[in-house]
PDB file of N, CA and C in Angstrom:
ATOM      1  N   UNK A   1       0.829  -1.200   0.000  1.00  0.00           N
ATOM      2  CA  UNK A   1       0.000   0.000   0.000  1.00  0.00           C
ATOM      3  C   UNK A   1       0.864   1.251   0.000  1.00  0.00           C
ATOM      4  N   UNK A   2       2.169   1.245   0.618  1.00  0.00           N
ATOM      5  CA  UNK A   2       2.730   2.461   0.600  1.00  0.00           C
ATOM      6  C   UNK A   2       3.204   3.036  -0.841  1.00  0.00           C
ATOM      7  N   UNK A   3       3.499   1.904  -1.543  1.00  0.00           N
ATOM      8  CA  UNK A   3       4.076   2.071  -2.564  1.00  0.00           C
ATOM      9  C   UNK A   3       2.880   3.257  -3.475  1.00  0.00           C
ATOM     10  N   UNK A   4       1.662   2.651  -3.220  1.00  0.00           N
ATOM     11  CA  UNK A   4       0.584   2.878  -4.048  1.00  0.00           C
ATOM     12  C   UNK A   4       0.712   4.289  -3.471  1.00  0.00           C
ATOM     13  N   UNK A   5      -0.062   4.500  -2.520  1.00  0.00           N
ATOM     14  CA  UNK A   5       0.474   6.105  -1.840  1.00  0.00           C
ATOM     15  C   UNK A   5       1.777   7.053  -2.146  1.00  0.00           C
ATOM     16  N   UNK A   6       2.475   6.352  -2.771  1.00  0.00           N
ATOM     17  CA  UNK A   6       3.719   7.435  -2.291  1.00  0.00           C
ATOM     18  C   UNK A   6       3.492   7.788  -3.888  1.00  0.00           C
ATOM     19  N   UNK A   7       2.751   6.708  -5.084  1.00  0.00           N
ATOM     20  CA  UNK A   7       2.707   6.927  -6.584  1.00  0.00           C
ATOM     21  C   UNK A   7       1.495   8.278  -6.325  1.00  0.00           C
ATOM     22  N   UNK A   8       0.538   8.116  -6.035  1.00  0.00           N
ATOM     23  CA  UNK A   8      -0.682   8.953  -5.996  1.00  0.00           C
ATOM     24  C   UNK A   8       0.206  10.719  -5.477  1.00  0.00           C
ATOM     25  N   UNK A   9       0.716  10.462  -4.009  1.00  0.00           N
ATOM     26  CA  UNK A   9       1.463  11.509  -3.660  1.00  0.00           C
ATOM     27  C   UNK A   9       2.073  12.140  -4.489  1.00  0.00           C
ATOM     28  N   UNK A  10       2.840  11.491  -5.003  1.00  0.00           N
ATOM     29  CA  UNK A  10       4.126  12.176  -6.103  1.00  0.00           C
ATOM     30  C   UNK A  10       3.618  12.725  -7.087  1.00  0.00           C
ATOM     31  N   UNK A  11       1.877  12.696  -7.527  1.00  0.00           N
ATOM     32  CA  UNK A  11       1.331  12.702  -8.939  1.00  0.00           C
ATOM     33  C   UNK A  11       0.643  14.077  -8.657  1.00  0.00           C
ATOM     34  N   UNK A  12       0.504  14.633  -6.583  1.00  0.00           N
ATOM     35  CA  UNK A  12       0.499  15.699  -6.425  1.00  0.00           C
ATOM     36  C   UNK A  12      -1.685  15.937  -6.504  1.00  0.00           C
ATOM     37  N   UNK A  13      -1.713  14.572  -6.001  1.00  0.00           N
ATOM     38  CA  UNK A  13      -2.844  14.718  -5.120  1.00  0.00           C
ATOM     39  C   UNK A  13      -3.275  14.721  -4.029  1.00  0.00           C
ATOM     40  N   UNK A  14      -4.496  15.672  -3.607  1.00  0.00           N
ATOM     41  CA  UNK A  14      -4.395  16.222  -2.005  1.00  0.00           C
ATOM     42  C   UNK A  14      -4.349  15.102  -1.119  1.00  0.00           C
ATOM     43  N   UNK A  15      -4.695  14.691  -0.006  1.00  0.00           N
ATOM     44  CA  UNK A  15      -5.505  13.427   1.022  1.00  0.00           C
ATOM     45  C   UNK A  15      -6.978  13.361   0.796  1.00  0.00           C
ATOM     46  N   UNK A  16      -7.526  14.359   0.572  1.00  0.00           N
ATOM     47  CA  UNK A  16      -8.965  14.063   0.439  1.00  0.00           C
ATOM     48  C   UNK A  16      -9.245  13.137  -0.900  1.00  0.00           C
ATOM     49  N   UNK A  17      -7.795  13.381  -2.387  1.00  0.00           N
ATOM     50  CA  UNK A  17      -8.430  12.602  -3.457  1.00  0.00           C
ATOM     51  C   UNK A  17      -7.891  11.242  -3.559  1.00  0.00           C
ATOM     52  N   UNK A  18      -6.606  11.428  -2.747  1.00  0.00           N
ATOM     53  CA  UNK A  18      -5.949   9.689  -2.103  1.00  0.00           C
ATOM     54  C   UNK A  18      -6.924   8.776  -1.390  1.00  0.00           C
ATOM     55  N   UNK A  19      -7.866   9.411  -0.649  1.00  0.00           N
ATOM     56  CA  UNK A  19      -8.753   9.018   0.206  1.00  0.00           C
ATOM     57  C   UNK A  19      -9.799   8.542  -0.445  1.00  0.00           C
ATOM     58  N   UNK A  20     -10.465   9.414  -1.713  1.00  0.00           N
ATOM     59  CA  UNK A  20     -11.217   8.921  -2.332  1.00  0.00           C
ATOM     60  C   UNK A  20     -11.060   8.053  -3.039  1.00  0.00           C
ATOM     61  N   UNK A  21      -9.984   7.840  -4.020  1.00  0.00           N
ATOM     62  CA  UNK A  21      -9.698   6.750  -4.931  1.00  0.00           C
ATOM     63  C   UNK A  21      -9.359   5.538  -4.276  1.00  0.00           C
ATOM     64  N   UNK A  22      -8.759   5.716  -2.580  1.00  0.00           N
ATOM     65  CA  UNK A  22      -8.952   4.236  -2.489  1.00  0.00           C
ATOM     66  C   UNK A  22      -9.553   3.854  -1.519  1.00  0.00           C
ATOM     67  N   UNK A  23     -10.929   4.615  -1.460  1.00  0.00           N
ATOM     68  CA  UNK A  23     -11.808   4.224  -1.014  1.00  0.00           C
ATOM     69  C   UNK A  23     -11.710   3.951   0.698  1.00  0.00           C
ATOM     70  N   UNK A  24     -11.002   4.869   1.194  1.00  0.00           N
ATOM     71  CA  UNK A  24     -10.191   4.747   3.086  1.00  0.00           C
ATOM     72  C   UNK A  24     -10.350   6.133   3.130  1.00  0.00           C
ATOM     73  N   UNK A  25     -10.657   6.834   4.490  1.00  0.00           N
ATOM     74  CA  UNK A  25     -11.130   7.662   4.726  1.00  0.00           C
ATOM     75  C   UNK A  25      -9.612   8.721   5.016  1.00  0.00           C
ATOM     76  N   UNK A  26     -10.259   9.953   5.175  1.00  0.00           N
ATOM     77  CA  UNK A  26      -8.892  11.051   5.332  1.00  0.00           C
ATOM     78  C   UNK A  26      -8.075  10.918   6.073  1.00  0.00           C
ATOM     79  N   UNK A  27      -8.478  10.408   7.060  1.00  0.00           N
ATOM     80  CA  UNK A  27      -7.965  10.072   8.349  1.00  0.00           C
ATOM     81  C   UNK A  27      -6.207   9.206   7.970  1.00  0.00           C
ATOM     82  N   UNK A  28      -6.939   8.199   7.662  1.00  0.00           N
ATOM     83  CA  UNK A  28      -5.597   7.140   7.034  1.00  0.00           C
ATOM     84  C   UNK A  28      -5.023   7.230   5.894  1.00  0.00           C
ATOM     85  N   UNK A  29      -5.260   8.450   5.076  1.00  0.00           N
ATOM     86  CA  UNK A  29      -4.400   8.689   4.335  1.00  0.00           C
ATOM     87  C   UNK A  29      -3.183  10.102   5.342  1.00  0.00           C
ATOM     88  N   UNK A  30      -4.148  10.667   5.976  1.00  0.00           N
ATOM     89  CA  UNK A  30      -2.775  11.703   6.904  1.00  0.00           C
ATOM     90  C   UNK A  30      -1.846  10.774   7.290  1.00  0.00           C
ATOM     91  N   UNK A  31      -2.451   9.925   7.923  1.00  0.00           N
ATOM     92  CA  UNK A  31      -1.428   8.594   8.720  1.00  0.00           C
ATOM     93  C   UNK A  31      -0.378   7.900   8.116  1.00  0.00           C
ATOM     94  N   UNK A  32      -0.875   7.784   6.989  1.00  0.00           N
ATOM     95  CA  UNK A  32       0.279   7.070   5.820  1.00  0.00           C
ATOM     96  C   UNK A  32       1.378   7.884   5.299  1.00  0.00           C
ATOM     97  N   UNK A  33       0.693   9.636   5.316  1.00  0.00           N
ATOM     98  CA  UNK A  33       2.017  10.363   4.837  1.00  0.00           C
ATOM     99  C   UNK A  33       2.865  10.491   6.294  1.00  0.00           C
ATOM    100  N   UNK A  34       2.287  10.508   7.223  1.00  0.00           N
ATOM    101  CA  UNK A  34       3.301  10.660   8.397  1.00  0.00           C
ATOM    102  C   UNK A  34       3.941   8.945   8.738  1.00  0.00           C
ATOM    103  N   UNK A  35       3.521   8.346   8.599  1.00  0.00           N
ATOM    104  CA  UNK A  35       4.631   7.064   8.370  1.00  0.00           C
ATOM    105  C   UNK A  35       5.412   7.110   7.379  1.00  0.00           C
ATOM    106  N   UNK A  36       4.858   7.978   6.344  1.00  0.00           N
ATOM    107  CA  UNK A  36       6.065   7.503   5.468  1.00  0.00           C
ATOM    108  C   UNK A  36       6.865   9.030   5.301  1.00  0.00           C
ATOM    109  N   UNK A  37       7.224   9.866   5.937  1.00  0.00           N
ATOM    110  CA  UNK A  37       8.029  10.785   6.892  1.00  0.00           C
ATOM    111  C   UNK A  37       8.964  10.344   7.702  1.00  0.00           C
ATOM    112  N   UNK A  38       8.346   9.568   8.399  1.00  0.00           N
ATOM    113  CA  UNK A  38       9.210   8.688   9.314  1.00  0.00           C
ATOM    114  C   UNK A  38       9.959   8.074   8.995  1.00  0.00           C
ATOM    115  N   UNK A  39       9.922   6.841   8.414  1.00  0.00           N
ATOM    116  CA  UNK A  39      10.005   6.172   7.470  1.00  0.00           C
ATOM    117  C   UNK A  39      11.481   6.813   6.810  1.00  0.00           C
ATOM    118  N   UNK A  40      11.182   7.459   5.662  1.00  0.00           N
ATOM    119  CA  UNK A  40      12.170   8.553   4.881  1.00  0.00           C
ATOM    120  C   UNK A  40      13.134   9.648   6.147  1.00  0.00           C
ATOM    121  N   UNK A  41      12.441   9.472   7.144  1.00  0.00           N
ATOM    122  CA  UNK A  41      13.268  10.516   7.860  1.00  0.00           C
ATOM    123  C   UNK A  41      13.046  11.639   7.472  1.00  0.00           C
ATOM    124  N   UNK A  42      12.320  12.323   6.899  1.00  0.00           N
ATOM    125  CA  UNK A  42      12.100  13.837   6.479  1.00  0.00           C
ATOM    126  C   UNK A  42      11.486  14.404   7.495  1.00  0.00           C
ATOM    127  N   UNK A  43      11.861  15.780   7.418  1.00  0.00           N
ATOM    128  CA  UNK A  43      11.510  16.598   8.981  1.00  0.00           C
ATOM    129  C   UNK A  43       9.807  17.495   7.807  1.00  0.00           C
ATOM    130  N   UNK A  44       9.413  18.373   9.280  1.00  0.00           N
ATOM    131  CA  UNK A  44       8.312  19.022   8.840  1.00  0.00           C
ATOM    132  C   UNK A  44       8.030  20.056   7.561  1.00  0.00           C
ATOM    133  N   UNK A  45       9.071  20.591   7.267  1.00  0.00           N
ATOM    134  CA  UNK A  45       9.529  21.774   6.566  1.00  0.00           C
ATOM    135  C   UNK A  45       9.618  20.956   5.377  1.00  0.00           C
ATOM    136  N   UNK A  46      10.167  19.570   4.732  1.00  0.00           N
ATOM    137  CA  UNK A  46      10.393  19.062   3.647  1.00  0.00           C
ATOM    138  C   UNK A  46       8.761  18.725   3.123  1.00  0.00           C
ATOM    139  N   UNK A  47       8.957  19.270   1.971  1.00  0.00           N
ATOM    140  CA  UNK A  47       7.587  18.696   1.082  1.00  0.00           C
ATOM    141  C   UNK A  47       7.817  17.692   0.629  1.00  0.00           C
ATOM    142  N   UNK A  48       6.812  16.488   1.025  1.00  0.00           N
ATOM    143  CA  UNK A  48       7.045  15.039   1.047  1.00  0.00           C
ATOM    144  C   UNK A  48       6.652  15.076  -1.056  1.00  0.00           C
ATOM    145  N   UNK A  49       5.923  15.981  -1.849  1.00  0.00           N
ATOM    146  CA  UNK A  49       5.727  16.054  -2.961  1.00  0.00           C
ATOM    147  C   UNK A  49       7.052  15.791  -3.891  1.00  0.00           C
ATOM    148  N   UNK A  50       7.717  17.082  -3.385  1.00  0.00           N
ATOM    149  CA  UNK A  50       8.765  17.351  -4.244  1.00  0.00           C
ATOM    150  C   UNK A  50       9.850  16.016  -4.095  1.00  0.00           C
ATOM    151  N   UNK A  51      10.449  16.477  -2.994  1.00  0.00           N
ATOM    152  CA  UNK A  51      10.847  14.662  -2.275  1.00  0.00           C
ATOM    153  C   UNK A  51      10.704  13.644  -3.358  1.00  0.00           C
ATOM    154  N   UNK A  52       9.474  13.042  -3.086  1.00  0.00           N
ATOM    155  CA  UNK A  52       8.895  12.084  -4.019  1.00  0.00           C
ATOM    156  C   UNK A  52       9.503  12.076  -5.522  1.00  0.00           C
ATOM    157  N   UNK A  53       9.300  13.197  -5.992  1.00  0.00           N
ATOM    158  CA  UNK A  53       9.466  13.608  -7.248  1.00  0.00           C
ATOM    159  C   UNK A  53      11.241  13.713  -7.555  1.00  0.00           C
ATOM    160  N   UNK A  54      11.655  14.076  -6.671  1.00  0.00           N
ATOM    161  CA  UNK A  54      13.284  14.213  -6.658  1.00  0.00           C
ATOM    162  C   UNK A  54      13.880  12.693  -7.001  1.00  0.00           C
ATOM    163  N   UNK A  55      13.350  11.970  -5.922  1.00  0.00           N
ATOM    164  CA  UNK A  55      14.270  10.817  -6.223  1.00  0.00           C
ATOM    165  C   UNK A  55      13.575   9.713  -7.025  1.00  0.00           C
ATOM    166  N   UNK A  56      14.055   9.556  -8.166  1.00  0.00           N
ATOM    167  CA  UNK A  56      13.946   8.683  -8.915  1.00  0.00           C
ATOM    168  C   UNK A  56      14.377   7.235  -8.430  1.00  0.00           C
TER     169      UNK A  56
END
């Protein structure tokens, strides 16, 4: 699932349309970008978007 999330993320859609397409509420899509923060180690200030998009 993260994988799927981090594709949707990177494509630079909000949580509300991550949420919708897979059908899991807002809630657990916030949750998933802050695990996967963690995860990556990125602090608050880094846009998990660009990020995404940076590393190939």
């Amino acid at each position: 699932m993260d994988k799927n999330i981090c594709g949707l993320i990177r494509l630079g859609l909000s949580n509300k349309e991550v949420a919708s397409m897979r059908n899991v509420s807002y809630k657990v899509i916030r949750m998933s970008r802050y695990r996967l923060r963690k995860e990556l180690g990125l602090k608050e200030e880094v846009n998990i978007v660009e990020f995404l998009k940076s590393s190939e």
